[in-house]
N, C-alpha and C. Protein backbone atom coordinates (compact mmCIF):
# COMPACT_ATOMS: atom_id res chain seq x y z
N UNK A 1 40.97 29.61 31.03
CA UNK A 1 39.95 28.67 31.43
C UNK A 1 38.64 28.98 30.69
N UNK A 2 38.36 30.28 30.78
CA UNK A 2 36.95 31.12 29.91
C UNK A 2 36.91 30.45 28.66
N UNK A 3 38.13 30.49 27.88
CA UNK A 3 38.35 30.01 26.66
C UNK A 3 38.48 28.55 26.53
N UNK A 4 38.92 27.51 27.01
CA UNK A 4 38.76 26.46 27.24
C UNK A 4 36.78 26.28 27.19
N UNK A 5 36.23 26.52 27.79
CA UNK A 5 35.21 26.40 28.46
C UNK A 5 34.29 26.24 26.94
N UNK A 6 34.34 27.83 26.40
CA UNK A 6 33.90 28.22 25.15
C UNK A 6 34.15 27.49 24.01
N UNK A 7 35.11 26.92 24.16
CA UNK A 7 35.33 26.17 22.46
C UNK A 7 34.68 24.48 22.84
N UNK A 8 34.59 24.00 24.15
CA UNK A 8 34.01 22.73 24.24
C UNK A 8 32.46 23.46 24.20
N UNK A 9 31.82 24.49 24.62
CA UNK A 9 30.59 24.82 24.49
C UNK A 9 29.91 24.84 22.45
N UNK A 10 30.89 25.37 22.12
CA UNK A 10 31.05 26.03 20.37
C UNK A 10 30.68 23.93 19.88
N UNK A 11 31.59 23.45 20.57
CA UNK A 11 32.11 21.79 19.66
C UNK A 11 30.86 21.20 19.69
N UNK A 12 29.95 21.02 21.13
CA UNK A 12 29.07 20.37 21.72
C UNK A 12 27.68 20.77 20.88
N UNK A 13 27.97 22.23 19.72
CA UNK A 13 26.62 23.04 19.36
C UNK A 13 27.08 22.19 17.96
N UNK A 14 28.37 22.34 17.68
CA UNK A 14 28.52 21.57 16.14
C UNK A 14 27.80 20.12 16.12
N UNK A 15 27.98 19.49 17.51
CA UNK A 15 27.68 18.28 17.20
C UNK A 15 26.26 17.95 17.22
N UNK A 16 25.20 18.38 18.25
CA UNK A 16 24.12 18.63 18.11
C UNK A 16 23.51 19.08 16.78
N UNK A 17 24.37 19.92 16.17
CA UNK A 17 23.77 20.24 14.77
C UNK A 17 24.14 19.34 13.78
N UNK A 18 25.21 19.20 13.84
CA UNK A 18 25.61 17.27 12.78
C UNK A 18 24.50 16.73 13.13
N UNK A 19 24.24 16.25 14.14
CA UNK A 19 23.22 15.11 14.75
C UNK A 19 21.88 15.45 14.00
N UNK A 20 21.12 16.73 13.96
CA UNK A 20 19.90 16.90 13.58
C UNK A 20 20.39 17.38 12.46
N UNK A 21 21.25 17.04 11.39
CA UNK A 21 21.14 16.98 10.27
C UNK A 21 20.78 15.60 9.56
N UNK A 22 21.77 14.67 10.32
CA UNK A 22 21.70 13.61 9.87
C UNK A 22 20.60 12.67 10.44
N UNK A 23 20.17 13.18 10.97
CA UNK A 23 18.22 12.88 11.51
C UNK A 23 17.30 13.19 10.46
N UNK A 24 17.60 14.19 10.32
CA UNK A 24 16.55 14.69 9.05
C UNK A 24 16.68 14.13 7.86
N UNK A 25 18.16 13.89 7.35
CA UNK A 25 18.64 12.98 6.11
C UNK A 25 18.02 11.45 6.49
N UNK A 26 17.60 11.12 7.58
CA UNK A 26 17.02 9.43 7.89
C UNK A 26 15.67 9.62 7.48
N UNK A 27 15.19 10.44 8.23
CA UNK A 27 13.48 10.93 7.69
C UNK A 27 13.15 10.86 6.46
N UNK A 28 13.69 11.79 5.81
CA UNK A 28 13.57 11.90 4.03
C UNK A 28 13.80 11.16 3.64
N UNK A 29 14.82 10.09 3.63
CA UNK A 29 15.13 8.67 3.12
C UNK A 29 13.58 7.79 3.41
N UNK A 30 13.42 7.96 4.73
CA UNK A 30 12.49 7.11 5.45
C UNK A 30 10.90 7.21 4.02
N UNK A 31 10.79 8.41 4.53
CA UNK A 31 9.66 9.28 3.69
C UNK A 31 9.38 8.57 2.40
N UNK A 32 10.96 9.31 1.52
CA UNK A 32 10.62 9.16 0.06
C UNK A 32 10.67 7.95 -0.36
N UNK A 33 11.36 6.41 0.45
CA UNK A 33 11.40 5.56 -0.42
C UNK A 33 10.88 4.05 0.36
N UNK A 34 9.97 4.70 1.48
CA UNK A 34 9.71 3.59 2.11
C UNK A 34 7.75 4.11 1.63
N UNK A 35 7.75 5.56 3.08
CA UNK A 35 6.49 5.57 3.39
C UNK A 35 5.56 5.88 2.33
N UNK A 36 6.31 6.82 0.99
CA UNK A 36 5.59 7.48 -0.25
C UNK A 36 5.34 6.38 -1.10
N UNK A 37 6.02 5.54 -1.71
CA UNK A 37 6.13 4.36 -2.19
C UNK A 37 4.31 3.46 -1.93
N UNK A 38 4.46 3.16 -0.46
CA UNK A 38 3.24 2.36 0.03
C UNK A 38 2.24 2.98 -0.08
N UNK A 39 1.89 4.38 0.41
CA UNK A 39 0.69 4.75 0.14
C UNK A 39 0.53 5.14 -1.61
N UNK A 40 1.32 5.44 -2.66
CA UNK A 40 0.97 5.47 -3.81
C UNK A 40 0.06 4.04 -4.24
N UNK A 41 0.96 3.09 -4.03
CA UNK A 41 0.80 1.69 -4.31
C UNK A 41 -0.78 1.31 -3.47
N UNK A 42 -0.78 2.02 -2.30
CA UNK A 42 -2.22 1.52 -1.86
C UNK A 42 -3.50 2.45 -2.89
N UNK A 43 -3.24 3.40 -3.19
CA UNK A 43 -4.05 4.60 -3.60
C UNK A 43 -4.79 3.57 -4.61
N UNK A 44 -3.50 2.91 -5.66
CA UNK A 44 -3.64 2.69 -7.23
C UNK A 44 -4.38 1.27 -6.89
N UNK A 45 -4.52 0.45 -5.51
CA UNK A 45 -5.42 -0.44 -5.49
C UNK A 45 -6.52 -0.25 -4.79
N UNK A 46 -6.47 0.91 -4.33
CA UNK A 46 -8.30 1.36 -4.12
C UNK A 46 -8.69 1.58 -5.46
N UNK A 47 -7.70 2.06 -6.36
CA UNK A 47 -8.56 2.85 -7.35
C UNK A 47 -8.96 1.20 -8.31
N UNK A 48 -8.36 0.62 -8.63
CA UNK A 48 -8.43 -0.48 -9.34
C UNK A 48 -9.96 -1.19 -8.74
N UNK A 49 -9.94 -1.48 -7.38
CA UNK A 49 -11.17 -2.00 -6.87
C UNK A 49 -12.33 -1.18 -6.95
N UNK A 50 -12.17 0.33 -7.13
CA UNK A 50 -13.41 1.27 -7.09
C UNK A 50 -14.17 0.71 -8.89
N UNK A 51 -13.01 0.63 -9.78
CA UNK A 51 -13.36 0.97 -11.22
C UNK A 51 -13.64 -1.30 -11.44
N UNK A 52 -13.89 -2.18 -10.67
CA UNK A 52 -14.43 -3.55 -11.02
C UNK A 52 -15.91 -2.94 -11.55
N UNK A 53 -16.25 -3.88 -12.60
CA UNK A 53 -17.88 -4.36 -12.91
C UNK A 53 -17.72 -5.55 -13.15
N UNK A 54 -19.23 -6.11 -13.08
CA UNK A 54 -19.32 -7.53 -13.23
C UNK A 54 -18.72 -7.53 -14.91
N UNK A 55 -18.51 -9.76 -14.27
CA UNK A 55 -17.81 -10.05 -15.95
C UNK A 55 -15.97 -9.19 -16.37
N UNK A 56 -15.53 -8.59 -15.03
CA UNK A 56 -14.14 -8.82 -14.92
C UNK A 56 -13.85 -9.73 -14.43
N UNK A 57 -12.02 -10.33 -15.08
CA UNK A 57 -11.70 -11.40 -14.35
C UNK A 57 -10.65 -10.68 -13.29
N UNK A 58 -10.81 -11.41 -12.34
CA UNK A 58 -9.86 -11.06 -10.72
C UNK A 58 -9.14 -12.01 -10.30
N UNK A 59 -8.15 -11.89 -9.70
CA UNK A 59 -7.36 -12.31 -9.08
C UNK A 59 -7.39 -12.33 -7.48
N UNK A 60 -7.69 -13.67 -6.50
CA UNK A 60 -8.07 -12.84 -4.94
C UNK A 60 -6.40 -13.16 -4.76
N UNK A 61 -6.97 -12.83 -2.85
CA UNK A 61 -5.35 -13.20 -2.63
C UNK A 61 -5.29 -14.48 -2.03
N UNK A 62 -6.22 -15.57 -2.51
CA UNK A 62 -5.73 -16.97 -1.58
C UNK A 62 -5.68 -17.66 -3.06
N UNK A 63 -5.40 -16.94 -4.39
CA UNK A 63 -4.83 -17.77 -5.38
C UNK A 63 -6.09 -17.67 -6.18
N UNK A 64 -6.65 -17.80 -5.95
CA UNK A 64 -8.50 -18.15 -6.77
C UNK A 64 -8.76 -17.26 -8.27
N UNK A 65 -8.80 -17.68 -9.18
CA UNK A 65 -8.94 -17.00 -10.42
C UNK A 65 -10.77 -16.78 -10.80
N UNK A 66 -11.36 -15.65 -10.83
CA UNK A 66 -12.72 -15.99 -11.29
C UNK A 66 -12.92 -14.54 -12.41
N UNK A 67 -14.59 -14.80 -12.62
CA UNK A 67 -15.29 -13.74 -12.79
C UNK A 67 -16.32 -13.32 -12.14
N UNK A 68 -16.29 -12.02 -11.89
CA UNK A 68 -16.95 -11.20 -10.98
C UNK A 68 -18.75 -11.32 -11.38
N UNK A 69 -19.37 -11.90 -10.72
CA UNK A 69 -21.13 -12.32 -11.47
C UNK A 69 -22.00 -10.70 -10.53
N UNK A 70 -21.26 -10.52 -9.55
CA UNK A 70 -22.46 -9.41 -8.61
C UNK A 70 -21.37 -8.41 -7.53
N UNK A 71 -22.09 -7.65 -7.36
CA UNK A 71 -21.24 -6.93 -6.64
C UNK A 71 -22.34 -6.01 -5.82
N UNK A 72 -21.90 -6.37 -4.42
CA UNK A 72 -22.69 -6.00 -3.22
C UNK A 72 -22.23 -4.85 -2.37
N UNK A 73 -22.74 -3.76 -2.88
CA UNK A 73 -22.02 -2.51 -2.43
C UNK A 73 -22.24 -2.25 -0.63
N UNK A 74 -23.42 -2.88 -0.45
CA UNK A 74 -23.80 -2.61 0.49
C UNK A 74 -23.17 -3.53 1.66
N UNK A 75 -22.53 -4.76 1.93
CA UNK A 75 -22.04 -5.79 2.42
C UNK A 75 -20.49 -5.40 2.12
N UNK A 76 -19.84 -4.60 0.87
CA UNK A 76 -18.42 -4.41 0.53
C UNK A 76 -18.07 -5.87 0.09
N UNK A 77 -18.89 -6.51 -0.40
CA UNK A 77 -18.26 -7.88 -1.31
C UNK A 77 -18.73 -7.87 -2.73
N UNK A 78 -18.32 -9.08 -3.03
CA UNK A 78 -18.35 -9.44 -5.00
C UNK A 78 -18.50 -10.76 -4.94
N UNK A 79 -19.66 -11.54 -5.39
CA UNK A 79 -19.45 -13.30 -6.06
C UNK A 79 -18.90 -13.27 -7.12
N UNK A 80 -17.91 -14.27 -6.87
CA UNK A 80 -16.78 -14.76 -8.06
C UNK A 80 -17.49 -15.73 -8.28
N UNK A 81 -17.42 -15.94 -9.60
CA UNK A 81 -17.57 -17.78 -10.70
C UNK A 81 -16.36 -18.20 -10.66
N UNK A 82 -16.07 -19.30 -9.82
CA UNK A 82 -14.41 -19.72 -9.82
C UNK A 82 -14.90 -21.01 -10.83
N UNK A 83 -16.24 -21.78 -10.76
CA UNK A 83 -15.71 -22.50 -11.82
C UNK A 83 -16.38 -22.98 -13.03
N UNK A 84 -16.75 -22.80 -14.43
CA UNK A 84 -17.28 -22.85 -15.55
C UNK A 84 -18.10 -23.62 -15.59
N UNK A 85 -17.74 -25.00 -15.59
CA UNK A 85 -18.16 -26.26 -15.67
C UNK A 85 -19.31 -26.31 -14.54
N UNK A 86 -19.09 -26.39 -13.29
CA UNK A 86 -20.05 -26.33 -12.09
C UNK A 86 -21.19 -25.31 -12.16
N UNK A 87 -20.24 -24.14 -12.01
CA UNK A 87 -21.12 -22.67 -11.63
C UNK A 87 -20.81 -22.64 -10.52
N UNK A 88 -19.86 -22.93 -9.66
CA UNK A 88 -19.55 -22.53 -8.58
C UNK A 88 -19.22 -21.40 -8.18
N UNK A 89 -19.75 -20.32 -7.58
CA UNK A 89 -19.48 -19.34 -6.55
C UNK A 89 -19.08 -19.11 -5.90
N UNK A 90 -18.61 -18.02 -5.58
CA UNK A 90 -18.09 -17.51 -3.72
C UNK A 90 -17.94 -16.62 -3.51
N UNK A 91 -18.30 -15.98 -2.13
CA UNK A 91 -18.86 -14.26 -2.10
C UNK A 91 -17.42 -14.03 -1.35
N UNK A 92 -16.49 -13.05 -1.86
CA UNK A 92 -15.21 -12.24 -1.63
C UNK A 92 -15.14 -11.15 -1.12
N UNK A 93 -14.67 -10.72 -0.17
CA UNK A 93 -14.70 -9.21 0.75
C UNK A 93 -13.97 -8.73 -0.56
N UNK A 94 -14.22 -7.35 -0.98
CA UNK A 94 -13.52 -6.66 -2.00
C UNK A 94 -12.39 -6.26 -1.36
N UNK A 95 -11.59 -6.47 -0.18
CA UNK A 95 -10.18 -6.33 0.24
C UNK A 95 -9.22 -7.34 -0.36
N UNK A 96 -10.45 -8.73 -0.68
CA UNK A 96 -9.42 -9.91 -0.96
C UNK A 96 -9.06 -9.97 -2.47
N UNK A 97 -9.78 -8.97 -3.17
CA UNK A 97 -9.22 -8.96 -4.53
C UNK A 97 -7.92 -8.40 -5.18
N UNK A 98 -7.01 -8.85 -5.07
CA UNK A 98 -5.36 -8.27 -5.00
C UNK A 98 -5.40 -7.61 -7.06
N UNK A 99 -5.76 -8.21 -7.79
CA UNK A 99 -5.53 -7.63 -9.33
C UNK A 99 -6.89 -8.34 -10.27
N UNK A 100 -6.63 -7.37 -11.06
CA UNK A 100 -7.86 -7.72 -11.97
C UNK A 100 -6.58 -7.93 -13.39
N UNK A 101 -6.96 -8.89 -13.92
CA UNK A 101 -7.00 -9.53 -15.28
C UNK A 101 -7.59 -9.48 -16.48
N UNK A 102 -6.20 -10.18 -17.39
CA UNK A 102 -7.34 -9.54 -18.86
C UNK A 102 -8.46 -10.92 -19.03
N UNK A 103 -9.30 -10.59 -19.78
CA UNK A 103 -10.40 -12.09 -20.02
C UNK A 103 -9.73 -12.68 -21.01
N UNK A 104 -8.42 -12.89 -21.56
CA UNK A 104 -7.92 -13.50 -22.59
C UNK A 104 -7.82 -14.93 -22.12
């Protein structure tokens, strides 16, 4: 019976340890190709928005193509020239600027 007892005690430790192996193999998956991924990708668009000066062209994110005329450090925005002909303006939270462009 002792022995009976012992080898379902021994089975129940294997499986617990399978289990938090293959927990940890979800994590690292999780980690390396979800959570590392996003924050690189966020890093490289702070850095892109830190390095704007006026007279880049940008890209926001509701489609809008301009160039950058001012940049208001103090408010965290930028007036875009969206359009040549007019001179039309519009002041952009620097969150909404998704890529900067070449002036070609």
């Amino acid at each position: 019976m002792n022995l009976i007892l012992a080898q379902a005690a021994q089975s129940q430790q294997a499986g617990l340890l399978n289990m938090g192996i293959t927990i940890a193999f979800f994590v690292f998956v999780f980690y390396f190709f979800i959570i590392r991924p996003q924050s690189k990708k966020a890093k490289e668009h702070e850095k892109m928005l830190s390095e704007l000066n006026v007279n880049d062209k940008v890209l926001t994110s509701s489609g809008m193509i301009g160039i950058i005329t001012k940049i208001k450090p103090e408010k965290n925005t930028m007036i875009v020239r969206v359009d040549d002909e007019n001179g039309t303006r519009i002041e952009f939270q620097r969150s909404a600027i998704v890529g900067k462009l070449t002036n070609d």
